[in-house]
N, C-alpha and C. Protein backbone atom coordinates (compact mmCIF):
# COMPACT_ATOMS: atom_id res chain seq x y z
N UNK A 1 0.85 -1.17 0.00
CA UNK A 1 0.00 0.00 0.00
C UNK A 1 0.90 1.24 0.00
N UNK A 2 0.23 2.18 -1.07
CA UNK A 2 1.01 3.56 -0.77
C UNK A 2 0.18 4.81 -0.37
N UNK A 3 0.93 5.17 0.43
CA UNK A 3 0.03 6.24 1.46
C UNK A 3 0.61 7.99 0.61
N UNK A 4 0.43 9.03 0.65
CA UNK A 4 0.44 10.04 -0.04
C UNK A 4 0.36 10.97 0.98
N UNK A 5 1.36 11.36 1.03
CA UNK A 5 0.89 12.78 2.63
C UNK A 5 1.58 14.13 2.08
N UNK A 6 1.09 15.12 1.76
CA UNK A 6 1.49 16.39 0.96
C UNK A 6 2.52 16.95 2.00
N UNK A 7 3.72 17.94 0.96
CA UNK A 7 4.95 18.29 1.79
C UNK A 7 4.82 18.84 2.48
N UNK A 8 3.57 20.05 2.55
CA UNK A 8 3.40 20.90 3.30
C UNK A 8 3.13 20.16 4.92
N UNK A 9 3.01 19.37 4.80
CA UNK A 9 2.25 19.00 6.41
C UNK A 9 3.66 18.08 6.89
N UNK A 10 4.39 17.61 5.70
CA UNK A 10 5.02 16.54 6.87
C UNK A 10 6.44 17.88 6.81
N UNK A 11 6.81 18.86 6.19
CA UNK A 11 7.32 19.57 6.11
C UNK A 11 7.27 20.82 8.08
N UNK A 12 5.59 20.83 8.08
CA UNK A 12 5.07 21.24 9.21
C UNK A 12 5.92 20.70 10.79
N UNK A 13 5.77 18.99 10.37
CA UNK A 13 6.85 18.31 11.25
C UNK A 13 7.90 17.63 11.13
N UNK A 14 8.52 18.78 10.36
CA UNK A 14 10.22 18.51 9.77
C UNK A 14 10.24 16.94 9.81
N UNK A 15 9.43 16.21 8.63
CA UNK A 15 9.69 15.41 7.87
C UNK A 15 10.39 15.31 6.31
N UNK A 16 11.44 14.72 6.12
CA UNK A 16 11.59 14.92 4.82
C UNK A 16 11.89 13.45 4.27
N UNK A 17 12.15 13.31 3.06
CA UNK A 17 12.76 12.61 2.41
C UNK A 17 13.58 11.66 2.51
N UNK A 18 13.57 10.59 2.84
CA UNK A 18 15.08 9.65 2.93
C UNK A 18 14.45 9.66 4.81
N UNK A 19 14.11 10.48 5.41
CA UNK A 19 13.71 10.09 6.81
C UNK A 19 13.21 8.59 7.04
N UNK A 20 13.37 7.81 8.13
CA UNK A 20 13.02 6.90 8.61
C UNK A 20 11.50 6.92 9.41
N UNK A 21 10.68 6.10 9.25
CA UNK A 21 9.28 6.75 10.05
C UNK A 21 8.91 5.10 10.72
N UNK A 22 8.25 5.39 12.03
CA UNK A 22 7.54 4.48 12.72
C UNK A 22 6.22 4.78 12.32
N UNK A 23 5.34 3.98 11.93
CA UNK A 23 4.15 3.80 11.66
C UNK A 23 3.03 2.68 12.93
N UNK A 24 2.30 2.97 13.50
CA UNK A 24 2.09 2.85 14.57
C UNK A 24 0.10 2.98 14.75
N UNK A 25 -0.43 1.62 15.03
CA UNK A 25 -2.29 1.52 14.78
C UNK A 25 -2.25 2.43 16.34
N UNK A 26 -3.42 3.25 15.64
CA UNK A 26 -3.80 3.94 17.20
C UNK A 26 -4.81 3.83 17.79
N UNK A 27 -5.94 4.55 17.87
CA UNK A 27 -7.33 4.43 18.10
C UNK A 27 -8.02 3.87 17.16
N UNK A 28 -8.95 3.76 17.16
CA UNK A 28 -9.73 3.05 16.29
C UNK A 28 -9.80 3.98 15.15
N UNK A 29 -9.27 3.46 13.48
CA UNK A 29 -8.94 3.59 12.36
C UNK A 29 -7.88 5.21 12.26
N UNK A 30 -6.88 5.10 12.68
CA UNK A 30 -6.06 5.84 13.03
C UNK A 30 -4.45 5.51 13.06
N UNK A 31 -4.10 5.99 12.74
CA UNK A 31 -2.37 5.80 12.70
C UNK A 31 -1.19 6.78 13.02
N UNK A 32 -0.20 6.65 13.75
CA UNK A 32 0.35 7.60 14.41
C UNK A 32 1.87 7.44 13.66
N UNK A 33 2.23 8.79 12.79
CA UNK A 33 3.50 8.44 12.23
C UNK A 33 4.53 9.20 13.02
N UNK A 34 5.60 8.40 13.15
CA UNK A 34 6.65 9.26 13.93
C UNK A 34 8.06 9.06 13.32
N UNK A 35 8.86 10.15 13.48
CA UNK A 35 10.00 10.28 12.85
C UNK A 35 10.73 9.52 14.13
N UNK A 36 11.40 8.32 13.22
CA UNK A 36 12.37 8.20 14.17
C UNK A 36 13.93 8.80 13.97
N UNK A 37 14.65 8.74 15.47
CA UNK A 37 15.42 9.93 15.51
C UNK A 37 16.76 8.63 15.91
N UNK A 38 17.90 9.06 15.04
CA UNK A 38 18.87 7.89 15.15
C UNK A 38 19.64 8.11 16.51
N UNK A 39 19.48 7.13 17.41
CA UNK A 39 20.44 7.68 18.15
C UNK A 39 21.87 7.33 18.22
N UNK A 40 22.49 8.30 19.45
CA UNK A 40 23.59 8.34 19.25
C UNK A 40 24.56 7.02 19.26
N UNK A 41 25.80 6.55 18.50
CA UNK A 41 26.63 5.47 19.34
C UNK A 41 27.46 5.56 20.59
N UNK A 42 27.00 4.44 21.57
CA UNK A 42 27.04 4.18 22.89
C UNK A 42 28.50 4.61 23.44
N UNK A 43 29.63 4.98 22.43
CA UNK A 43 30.89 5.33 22.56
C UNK A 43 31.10 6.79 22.81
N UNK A 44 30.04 7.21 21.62
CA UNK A 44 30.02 8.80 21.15
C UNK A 44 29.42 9.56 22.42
N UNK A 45 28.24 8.99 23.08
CA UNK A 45 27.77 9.34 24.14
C UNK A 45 28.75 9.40 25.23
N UNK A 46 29.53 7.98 25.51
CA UNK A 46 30.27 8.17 26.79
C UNK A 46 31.71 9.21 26.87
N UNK A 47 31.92 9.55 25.62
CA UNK A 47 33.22 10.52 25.24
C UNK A 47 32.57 11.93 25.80
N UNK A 48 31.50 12.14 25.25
CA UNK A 48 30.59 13.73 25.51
C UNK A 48 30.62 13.58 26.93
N UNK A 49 29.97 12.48 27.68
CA UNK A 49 29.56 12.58 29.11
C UNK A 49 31.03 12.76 30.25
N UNK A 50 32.32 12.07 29.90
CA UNK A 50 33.69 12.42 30.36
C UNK A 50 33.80 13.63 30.01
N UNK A 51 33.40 14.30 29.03
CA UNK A 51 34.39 15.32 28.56
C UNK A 51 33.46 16.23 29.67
N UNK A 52 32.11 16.52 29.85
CA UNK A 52 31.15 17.24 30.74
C UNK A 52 31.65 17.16 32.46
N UNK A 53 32.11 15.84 32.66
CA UNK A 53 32.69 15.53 33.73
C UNK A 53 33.49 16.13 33.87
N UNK A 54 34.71 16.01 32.70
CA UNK A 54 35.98 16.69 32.88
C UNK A 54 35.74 18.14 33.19
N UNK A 55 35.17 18.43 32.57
CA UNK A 55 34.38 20.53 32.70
C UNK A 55 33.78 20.56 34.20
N UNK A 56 33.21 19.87 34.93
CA UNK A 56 32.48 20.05 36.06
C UNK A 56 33.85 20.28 36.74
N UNK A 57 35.12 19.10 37.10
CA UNK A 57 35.99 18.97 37.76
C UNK A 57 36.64 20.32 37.75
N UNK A 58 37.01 20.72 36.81
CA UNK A 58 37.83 22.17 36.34
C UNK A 58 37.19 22.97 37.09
N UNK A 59 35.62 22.79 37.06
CA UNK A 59 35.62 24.17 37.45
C UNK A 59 34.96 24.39 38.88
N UNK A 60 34.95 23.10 39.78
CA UNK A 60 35.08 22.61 40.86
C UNK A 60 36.48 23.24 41.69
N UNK A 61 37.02 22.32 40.74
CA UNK A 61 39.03 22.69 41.28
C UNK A 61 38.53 24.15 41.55
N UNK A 62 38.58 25.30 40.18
CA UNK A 62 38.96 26.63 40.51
C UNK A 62 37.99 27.41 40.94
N UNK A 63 36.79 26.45 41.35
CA UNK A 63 35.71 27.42 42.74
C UNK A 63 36.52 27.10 43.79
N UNK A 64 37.32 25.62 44.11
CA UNK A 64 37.87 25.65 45.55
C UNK A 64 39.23 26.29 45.56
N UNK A 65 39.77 26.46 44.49
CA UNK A 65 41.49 27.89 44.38
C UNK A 65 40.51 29.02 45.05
N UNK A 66 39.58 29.38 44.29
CA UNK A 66 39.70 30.84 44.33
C UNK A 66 38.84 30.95 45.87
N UNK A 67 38.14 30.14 46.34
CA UNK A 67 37.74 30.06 48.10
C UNK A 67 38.60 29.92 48.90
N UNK A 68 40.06 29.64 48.27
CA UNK A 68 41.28 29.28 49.31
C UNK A 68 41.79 30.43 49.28
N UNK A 69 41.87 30.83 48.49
CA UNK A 69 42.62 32.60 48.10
C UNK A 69 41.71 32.85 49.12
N UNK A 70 40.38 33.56 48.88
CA UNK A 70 39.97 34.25 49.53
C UNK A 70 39.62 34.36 51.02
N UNK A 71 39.87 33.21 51.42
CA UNK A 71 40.09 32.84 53.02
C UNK A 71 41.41 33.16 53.45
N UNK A 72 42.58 32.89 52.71
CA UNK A 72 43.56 33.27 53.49
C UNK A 72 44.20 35.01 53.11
N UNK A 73 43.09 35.67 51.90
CA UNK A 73 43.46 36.99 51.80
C UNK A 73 42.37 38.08 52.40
């Protein structure tokens, strides 16, 4: 079966072309299309989440420098 959905609407919910879609029975005679969204690889994620870590630590460290300064000045 081919279904026909004009650009303007799937355009509406930044659907395009070459997109991947979940198609999905809903209520009674109803269908729920959804863009699926690729996610990230499980590597790519844990590199971002160290590197956020690494940024918290930094700037941990130089809230506790600059509280040491200012206690002993």
């Amino acid at each position: 079966m081919v279904v026909s959905i004009p650009q303007t609407i799937l355009a509406e919910v930044e659907i395009f072309e070459g997109d991947r879609l979940l198609i999905e029975a809903s209520a009674p005679n109803r269908l729920a299309i959804t863009k699926k969204i690729q996610t990230m690889p499980s590597t790519q994620r844990v590199e971002l989440e160290l590197s956020v870590l690494q940024a918290r630590k930094t700037a941990l460290k130089s809230d506790i420098e600059s509280n040491v300064w200012q206690h002993h000045n």
